[in-house]
Protein backbone atom coordinates (compact mmCIF):
# COMPACT_ATOMS: atom_id res chain seq x y z
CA UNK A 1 0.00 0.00 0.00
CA UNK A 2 1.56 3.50 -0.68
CA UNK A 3 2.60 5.46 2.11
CA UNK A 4 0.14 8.46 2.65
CA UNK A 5 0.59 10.88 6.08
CA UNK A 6 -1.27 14.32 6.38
CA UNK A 7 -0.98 17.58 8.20
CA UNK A 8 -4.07 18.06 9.87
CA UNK A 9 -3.62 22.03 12.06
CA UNK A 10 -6.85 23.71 12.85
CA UNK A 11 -7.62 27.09 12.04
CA UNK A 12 -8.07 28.10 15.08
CA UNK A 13 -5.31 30.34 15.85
CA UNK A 14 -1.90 30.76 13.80
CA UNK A 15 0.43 28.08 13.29
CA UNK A 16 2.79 27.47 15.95
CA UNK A 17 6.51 25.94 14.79
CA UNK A 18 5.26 22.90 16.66
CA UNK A 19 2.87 22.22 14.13
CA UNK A 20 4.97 23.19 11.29
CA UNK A 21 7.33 20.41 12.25
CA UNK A 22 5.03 17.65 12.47
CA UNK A 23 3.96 19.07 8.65
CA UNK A 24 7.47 18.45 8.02
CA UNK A 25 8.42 15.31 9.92
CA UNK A 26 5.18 14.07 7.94
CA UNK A 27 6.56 15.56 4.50
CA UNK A 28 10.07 13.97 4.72
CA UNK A 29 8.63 10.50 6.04
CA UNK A 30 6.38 10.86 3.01
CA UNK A 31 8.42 11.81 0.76
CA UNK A 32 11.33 8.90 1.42
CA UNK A 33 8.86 6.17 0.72
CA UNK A 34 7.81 7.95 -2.03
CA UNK A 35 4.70 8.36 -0.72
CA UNK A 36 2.07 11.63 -0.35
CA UNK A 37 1.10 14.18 2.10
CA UNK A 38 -2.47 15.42 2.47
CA UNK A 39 -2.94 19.09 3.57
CA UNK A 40 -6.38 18.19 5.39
CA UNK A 41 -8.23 21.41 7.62
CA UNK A 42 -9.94 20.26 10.77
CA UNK A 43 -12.26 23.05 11.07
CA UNK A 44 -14.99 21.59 12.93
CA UNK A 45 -14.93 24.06 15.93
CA UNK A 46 -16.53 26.84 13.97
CA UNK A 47 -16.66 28.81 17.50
CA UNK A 48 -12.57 29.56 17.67
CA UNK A 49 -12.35 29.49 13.74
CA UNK A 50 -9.58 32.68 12.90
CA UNK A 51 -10.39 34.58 9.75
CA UNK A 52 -7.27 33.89 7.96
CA UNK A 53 -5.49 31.23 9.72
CA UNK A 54 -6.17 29.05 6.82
CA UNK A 55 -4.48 30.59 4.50
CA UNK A 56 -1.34 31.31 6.98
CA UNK A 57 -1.21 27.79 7.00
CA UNK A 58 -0.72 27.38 3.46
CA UNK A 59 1.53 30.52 2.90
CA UNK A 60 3.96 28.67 5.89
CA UNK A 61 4.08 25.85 4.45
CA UNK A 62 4.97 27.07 0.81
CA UNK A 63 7.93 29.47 2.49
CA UNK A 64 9.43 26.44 3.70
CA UNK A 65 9.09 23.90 0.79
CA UNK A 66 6.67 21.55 3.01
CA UNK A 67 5.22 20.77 -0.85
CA UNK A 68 1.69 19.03 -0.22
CA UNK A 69 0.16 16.32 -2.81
CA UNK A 70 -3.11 16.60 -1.86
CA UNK A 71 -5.86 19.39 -0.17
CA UNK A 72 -8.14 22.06 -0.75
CA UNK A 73 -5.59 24.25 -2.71
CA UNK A 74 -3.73 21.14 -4.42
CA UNK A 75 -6.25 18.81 -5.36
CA UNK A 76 -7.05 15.51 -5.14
CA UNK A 77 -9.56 12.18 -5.08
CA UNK A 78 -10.26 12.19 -1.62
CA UNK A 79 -11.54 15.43 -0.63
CA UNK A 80 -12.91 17.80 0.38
CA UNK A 81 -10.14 18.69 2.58
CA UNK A 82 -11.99 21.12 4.83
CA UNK A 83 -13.81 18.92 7.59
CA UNK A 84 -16.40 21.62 7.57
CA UNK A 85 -17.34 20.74 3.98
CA UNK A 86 -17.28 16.77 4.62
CA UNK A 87 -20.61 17.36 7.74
CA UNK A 88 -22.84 15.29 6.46
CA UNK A 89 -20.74 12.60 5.66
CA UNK A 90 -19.93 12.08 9.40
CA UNK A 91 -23.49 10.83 11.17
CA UNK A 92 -23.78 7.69 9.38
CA UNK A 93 -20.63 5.98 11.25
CA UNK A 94 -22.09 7.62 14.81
CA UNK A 95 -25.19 6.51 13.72
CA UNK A 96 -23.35 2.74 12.49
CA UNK A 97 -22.18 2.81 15.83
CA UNK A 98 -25.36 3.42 17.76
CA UNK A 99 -26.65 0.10 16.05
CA UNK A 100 -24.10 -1.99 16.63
CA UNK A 101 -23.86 -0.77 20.61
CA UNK A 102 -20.70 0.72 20.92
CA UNK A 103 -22.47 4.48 21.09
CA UNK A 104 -24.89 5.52 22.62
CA UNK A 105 -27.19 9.07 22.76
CA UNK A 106 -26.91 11.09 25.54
CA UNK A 107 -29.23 14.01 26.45
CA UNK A 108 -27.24 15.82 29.16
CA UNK A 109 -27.35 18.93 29.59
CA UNK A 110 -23.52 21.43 29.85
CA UNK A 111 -25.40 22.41 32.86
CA UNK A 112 -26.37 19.56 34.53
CA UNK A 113 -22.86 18.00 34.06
CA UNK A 114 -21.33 21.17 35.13
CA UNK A 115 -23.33 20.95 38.56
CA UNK A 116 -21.81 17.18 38.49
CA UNK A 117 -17.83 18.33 38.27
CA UNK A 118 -18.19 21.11 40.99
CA UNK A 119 -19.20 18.06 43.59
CA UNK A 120 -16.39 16.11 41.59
CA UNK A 121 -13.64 17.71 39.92
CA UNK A 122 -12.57 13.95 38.76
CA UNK A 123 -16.01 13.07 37.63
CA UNK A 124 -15.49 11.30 34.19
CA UNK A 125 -18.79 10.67 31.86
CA UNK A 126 -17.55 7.34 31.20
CA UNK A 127 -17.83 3.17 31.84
CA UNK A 128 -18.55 4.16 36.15
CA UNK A 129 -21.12 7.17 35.40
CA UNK A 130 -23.15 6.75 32.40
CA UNK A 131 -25.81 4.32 33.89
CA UNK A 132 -26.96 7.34 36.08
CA UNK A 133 -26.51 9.58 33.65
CA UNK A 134 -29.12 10.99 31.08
CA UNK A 135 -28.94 8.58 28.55
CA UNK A 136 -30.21 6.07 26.06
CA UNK A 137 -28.16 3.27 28.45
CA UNK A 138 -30.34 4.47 31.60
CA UNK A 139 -33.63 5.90 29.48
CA UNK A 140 -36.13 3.09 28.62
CA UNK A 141 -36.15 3.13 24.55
CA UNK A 142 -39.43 4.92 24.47
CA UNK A 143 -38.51 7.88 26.69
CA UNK A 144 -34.96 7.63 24.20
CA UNK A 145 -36.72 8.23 21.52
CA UNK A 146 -39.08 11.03 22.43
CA UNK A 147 -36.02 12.60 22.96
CA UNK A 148 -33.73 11.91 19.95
CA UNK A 149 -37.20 12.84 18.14
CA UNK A 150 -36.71 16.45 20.04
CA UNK A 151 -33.04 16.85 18.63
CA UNK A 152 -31.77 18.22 21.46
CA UNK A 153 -29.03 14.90 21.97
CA UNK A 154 -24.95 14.28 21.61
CA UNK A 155 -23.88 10.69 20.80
CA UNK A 156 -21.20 9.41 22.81
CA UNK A 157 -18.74 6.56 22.36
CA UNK A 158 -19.44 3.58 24.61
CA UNK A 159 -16.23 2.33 26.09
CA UNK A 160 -15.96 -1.28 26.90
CA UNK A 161 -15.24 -2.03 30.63
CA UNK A 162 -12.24 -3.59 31.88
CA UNK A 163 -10.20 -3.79 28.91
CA UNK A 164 -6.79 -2.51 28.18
CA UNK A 165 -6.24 -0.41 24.82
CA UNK A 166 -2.86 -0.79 23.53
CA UNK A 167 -1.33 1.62 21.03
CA UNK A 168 1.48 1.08 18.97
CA UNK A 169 4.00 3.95 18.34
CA UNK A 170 6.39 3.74 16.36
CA UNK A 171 8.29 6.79 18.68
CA UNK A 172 6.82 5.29 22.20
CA UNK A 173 6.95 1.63 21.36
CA UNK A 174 3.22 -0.63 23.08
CA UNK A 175 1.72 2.06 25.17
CA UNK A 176 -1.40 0.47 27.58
CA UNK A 177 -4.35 2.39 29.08
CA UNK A 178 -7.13 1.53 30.88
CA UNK A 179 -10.46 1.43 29.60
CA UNK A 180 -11.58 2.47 33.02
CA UNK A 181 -9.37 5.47 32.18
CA UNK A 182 -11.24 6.68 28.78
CA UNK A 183 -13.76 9.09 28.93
CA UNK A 184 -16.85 8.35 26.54
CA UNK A 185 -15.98 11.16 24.64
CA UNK A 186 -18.81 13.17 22.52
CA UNK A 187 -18.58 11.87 18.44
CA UNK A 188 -21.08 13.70 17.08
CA UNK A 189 -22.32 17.16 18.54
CA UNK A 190 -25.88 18.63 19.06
CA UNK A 191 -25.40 20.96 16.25
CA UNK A 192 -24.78 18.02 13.76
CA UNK A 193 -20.86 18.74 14.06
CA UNK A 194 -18.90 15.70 14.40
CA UNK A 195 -15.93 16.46 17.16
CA UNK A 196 -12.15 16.28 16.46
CA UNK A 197 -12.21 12.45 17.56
CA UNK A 198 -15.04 11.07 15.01
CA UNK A 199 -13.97 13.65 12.26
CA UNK A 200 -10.11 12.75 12.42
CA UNK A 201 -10.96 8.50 12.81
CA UNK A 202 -13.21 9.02 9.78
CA UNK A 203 -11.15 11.16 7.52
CA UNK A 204 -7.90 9.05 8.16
CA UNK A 205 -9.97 6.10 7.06
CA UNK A 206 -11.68 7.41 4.19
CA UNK A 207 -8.55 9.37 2.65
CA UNK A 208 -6.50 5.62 3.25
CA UNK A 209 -4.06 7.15 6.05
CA UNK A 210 -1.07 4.82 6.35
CA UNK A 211 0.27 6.74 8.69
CA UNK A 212 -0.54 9.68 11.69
CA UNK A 213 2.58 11.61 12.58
CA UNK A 214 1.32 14.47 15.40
CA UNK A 215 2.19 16.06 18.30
CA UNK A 216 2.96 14.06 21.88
CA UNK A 217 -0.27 15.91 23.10
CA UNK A 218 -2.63 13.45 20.94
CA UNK A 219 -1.01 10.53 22.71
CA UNK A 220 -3.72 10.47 25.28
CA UNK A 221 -6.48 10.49 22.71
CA UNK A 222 -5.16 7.60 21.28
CA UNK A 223 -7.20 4.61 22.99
CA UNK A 224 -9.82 6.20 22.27
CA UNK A 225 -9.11 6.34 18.28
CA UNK A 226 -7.91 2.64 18.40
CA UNK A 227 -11.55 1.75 19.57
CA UNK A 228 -13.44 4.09 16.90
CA UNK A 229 -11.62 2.10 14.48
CA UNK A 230 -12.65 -0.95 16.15
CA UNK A 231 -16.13 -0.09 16.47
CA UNK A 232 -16.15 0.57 13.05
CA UNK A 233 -14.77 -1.91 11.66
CA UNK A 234 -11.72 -0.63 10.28
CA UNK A 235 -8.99 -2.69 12.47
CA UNK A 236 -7.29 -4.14 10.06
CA UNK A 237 -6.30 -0.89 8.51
CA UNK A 238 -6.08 1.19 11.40
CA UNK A 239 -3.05 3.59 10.53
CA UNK A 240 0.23 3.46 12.46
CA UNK A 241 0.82 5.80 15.15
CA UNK A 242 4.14 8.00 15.56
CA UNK A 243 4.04 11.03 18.35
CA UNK A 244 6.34 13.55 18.23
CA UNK A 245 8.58 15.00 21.30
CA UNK A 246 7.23 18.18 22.68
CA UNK A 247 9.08 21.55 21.75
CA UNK A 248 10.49 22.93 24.67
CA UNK A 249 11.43 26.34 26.40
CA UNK A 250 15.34 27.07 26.46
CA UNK A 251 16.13 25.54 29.22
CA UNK A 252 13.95 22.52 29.41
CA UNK A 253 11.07 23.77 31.70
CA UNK A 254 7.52 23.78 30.28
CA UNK A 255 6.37 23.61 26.51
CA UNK A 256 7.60 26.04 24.11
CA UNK A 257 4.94 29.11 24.47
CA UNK A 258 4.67 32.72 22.53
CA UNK A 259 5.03 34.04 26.22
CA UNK A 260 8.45 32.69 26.75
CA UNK A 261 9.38 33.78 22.66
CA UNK A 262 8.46 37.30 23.52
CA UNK A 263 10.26 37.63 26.93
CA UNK A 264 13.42 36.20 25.64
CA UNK A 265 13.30 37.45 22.14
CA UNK A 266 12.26 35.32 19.41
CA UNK A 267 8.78 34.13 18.03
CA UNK A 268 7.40 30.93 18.15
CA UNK A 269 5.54 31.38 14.88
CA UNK A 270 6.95 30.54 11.33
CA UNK A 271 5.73 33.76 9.47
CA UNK A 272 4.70 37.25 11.77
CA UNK A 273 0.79 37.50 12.14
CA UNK A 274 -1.50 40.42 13.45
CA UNK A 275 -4.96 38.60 14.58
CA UNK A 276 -7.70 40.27 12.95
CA UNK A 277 -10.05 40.99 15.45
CA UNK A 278 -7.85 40.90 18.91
CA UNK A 279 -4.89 43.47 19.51
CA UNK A 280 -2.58 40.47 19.34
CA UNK A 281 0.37 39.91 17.18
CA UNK A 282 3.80 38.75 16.16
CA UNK A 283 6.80 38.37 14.10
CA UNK A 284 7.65 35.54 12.42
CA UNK A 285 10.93 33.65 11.16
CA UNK A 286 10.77 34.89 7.71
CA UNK A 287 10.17 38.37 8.83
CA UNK A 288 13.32 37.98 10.85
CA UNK A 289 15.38 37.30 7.93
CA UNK A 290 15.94 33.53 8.16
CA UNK A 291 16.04 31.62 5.03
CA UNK A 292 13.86 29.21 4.65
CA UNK A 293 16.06 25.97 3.83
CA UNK A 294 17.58 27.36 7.17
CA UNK A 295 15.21 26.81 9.15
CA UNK A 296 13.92 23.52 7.63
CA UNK A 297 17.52 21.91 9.12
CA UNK A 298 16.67 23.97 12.37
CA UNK A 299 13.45 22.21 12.77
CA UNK A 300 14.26 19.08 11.35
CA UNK A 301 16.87 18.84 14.55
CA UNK A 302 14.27 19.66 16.86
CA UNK A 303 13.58 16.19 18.01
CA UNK A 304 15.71 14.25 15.61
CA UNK A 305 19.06 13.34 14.96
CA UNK A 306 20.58 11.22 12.50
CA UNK A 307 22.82 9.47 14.14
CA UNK A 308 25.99 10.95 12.77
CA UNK A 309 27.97 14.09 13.73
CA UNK A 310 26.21 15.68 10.01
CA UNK A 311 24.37 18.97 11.07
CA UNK A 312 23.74 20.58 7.07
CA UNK A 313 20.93 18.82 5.19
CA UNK A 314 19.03 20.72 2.50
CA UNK A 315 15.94 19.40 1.89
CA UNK A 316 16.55 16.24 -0.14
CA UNK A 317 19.29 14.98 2.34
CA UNK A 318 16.80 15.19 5.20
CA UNK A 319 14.58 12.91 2.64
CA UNK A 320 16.97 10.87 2.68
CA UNK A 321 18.29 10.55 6.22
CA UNK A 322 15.12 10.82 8.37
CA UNK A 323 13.86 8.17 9.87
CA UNK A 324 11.04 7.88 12.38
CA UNK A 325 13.60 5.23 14.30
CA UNK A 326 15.75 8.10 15.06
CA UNK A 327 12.95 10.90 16.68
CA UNK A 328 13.68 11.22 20.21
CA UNK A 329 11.25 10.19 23.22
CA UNK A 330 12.14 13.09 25.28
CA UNK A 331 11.17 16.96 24.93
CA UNK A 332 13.50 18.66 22.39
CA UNK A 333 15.15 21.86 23.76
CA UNK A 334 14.36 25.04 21.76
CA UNK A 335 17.71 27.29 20.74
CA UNK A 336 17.41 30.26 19.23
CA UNK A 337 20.87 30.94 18.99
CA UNK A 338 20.92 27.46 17.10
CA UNK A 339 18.70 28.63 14.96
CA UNK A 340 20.70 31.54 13.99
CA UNK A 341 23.88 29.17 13.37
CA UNK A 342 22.01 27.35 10.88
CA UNK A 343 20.95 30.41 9.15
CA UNK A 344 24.47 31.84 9.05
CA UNK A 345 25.53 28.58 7.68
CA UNK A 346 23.42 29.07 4.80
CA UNK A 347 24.10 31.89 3.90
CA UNK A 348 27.93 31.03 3.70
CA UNK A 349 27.05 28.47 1.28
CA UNK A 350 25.30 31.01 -0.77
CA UNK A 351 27.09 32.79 -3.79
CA UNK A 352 26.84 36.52 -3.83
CA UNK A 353 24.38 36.99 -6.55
CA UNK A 354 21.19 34.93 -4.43
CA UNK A 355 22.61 36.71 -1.61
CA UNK A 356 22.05 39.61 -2.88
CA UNK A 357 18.48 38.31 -3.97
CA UNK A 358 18.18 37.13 -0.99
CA UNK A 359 18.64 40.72 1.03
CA UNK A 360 16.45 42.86 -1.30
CA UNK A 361 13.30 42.24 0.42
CA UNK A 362 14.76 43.66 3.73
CA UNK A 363 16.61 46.62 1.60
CA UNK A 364 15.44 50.49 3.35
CA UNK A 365 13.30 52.48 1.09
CA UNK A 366 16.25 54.07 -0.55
CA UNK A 367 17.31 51.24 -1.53
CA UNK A 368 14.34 49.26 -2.43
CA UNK A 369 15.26 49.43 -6.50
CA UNK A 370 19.24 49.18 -6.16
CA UNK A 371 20.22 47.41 -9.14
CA UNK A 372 21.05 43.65 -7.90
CA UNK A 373 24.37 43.57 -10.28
CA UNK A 374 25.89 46.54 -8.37
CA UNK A 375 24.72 45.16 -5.14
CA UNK A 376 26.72 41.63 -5.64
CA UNK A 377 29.99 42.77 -5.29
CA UNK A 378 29.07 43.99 -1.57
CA UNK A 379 27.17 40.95 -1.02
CA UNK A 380 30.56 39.19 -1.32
CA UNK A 381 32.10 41.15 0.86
CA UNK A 382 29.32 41.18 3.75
CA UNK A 383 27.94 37.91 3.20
CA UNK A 384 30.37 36.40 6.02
CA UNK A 385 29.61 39.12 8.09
CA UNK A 386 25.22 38.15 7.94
CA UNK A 387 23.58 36.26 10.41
CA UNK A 388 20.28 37.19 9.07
CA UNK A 389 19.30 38.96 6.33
CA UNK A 390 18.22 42.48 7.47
CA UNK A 391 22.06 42.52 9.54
CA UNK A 392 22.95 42.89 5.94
CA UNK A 393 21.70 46.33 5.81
CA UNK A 394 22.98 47.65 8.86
CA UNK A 395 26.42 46.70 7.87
CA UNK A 396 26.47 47.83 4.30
CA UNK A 397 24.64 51.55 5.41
CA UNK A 398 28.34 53.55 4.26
CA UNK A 399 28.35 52.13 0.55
CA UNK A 400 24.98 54.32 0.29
CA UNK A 401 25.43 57.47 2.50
CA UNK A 402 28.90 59.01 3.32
CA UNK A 403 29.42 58.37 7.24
CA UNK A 404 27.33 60.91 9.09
CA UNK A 405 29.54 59.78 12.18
CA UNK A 406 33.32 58.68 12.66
CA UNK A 407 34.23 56.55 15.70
CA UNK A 408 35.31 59.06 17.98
CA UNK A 409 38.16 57.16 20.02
CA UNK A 410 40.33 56.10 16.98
CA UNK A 411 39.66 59.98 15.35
CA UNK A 412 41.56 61.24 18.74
CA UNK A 413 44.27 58.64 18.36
CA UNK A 414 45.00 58.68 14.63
CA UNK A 415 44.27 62.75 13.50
CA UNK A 416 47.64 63.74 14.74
CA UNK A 417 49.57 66.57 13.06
CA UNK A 418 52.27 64.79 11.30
CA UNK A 419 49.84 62.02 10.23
CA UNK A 420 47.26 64.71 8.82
CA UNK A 421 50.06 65.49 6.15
CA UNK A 422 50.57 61.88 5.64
CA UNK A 423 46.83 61.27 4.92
CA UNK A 424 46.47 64.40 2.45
CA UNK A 425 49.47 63.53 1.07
CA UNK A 426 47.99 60.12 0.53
CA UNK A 427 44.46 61.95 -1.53
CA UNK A 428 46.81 62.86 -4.02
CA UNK A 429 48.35 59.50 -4.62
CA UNK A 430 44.66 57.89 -4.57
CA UNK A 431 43.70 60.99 -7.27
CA UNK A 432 46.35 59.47 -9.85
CA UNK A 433 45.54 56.17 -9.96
CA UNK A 434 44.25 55.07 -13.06
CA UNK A 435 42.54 52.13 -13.38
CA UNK A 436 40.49 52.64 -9.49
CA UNK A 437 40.24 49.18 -8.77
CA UNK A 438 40.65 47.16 -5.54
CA UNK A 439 43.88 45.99 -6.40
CA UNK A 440 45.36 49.36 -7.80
CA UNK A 441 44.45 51.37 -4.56
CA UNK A 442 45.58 48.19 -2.53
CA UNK A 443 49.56 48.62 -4.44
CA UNK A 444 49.02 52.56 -4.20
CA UNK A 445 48.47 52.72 -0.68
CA UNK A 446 51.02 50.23 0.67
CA UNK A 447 53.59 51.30 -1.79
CA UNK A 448 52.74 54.93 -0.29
CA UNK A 449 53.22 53.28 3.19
CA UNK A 450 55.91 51.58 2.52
CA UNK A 451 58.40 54.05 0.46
CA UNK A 452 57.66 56.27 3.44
CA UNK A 453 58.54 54.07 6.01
CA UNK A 454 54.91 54.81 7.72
CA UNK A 455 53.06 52.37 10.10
CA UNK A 456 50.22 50.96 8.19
CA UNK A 457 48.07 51.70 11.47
CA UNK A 458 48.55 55.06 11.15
CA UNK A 459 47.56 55.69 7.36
CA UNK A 460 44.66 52.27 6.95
CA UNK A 461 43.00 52.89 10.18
CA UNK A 462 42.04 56.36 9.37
CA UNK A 463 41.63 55.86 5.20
CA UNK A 464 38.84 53.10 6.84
CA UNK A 465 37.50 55.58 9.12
CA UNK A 466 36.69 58.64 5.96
CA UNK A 467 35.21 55.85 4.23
CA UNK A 468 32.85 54.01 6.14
CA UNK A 469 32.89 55.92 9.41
CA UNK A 470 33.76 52.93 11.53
CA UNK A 471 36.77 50.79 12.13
CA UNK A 472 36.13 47.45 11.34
CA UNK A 473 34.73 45.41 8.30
CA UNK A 474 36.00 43.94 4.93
CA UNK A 475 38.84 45.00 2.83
CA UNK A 476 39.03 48.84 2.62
CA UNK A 477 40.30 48.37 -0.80
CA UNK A 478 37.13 46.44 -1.80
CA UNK A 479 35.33 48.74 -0.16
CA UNK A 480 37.13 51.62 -2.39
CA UNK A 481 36.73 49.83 -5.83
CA UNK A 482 32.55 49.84 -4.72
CA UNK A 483 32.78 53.40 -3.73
CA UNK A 484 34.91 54.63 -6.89
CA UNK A 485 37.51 57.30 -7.03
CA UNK A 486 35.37 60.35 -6.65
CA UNK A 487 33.40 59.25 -4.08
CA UNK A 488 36.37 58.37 -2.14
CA UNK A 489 38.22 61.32 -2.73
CA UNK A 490 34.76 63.64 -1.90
CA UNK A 491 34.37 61.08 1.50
CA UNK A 492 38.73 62.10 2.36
CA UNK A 493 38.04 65.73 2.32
CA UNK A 494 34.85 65.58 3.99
CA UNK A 495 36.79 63.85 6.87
CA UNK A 496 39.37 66.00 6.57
CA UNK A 497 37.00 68.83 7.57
CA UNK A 498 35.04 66.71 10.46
CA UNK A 499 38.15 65.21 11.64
CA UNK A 500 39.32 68.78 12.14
CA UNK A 501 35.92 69.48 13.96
CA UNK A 502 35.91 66.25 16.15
CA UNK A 503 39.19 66.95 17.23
CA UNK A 504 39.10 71.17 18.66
């Protein structure tokens, strides 16, 4: 049978990277046994639905390469792949199940059962309640009916007593739970709505599911799942199971939350989002200026290993190398400063012209139509200096503008009266050069240095300073070749005049 896994997020809110991991763990296990991945919205709970959220889905996804083979925007012979659109589909099998005993109706009221869970905050509606409950197990099958006939009714899953569910995982290994243990969980809702539980059993078995890769958090729901498919007949090809580790804070303690992103300084979400109806908001990886093959590796780490000391896989190799065998058991640790390596890593692997692609979307307004070809050349020279993309910017600010400030300290130490000879002495060296190229100001400058028996200190340090205003960065002579000679000789005497200024 060919391998088919989904990505099944609810719309609900937007897309935490939690979820955007199991969409890729899914993808890659998918995608090595050259199976598909279903794109599949579980948008049942119409009462949290976010306008929107849908589609961020989607857009996240397509950032990172996560490439879907089936779902509402993709196609396919198994759809629709909105649960909302699939409603009427789902009261047959609750209704299947009523006949054949293992559901039953139930006319309580939220009221009545919350009365119930103030006396007992353990109360569970399950295999020791239900009998004096308000159902069709403790109605007589007239009074049942009067009532199903009124509407006003949930049907419930009738867990067997004194049994023990086991669950396969292919993460966990057999896990075993108690019947005792199970709540008899709503399937179908008074509205007509089937809940996540009968939707997701149904829609697994009716789009042939060969596997469910989610979150640790479903784990619990499990038993329950085993015996829908059980009570409906679908055993035999129940999917396998695989549950992911939970992301964690930095640190270890508690699961990775937006609160903990925005007091320590990065966001939990794959792509920045402003809700559209609550003053809530916030930034996103992309937005941030991580590439997106980046932070697939990132993620892909995140709860998985492959066994070797290998920490750069683009896409493909991850195809190739993951393995559910090889997901951890325990809570993976999140690291932003990781995740920053990895991106930095990328980008050294980049040549200068994507690079340069790369940075335009983050370029100021000035900037915003710089021609790319002129912008390679200091791509290649800032490129190892990027750790993301907008630091790009900020570094490269003095090939557009002529400094506006000069680092003070190193003005005070190298504008000294013998050296301010040297240094205009120097201008009209630079002026005669003919061919103004990196190399050509490199052999002018140290032959100037060197025929004069000056300390390079003294005559680089402050050439770097009227240039770029700073001390530090890549080769002042590349930096000259990108400025050209006028704009280097214009940038010398306006530091001669500020220097003169800084100085008293």
């Amino acid at each position: 049978m060919k391998v088919r896994t989904r990505y099944a997020p609810s719309p609900t809110g937007f897309q935490h990277i939690g979820g955007i991991r199991t969409a890729l763990y899914a993808y890659l296990f998918a995608k090595q046994n050259n199976g598909d991945l279903i794109l599949r919205i579980e948008d049942t709970d119409r009462t949290r639905f976010v306008e929107g959220a849908e589609e961020y889905i989607t857009e996240s996804l397509d950032w990172l390469n996560i490439q879907c083979d089936e779902g509402s925007l993709y196609g396919g012979e198994f759809g629709p792949y909105r649960q909302s659109e699939r409603k009427d589909l789902y009261r047959q099998y609750a209704e299947f199940m009523i006949e054949n005993g293992t559901a039953y109706y139930a006319f309580d009221t939220s009221e009545e059962l919350d009365v119930i869970r103030e006396k007992d905050p353990n109360f569970k509606y399950g295999v020791n309640s239900r009998i004096g409950l308000n159902n069709s197990l403790s109605l007589s099958a007239e009074d049942t009916k009067a009532k199903v006939e009124a509407g006003d009714y949930v049907i419930r899953i009738k867990v067997p007593a004194g049994e023990t569910v086991v669950v396969k995982d292919q993460v966990r290994g057999v896990v075993e739970f108690a019947s005792e243990e199970i709540d008899d969980k709503i399937l179908l809702k008074s509205d007509g709505m089937p809940t996540y539980h009968l939707a997701n059993v149904v829609d697994d078995h009716l789009m042939q599911i060969t596997h469910v890769i989610r979150g640790e958090e479903w784990l619990p729901s499990t038993p329950l799942h085993v015996l829908l498919y059980r009570s409906l007949g679908w055993e035999n090809t129940m999917p396998q199971f695989a549950h992911l580790p939970l992301l964690m804070n930095p640190g270890g303690k508690g699961k990775l939350s937006k609160r903990s992103g925005d007091r320590l300084g990065f966001p939990v979400f794959p792509l920045a989002w402003q809700h559209p109806t609550e003053d809530k908001n916030s930034n996103g990886y992309r937005e941030m200026g991580f590439l997106p093959q980046a932070f697939v590796n990132f993620l892909a780490f995140l709860g998985w290993n492959p066994g070797t000391e290998q920490e750069i896989f683009d896409m493909q190799a991850l195809i190739n190398a993951f393995s559910i065998e090889n997901v951890s058991k325990s809570g993976a640790q999140f690291d932003f400063d990781k995740a920053k390596w990895f991106n930095q890593q990328y980008i050294l692997q980049m040549n200068a012209k994507d690079f340069a692609k790369a940075v335009m979307p983050f370029a100021p307004e000035a900037q915003k139509d710089f021609p790319i070809e002129k912008l390679v050349p200091i791509a290649e020279m800032l490129k190892e200096r990027t750790v993301l993309l907008p630091d790009f910017w900020e570094q490269a600010t003095y090939f557009f503008n002529q400094p506006e400030e000069y680092d003070q300290k190193t003005v005070k130490k190298k504008w000294k009266d013998d050296n301010k000879d040297r240094l205009r002495a120097l201008k009209t060296e630079i002026e005669a050069i003919e061919t103004f190229d990196s190399a050509s100001v490199e052999n002018c400058i140290k032959s100037y240095i060197e025929d004069n028996s000056y300390s390079f200190g003294d005559i680089l340090l402050p050439v770097r300073l009227m240039l770029t205003g700073v001390k530090g960065g890549p080769s002042v002579f590349d930096i000259a070749e990108v400025l050209g000679k006028q704009e280097c000789l214009n940038r010398m005497d306006l530091a001669f005049e500020r220097f003169e200024q800084m100085i008293g």
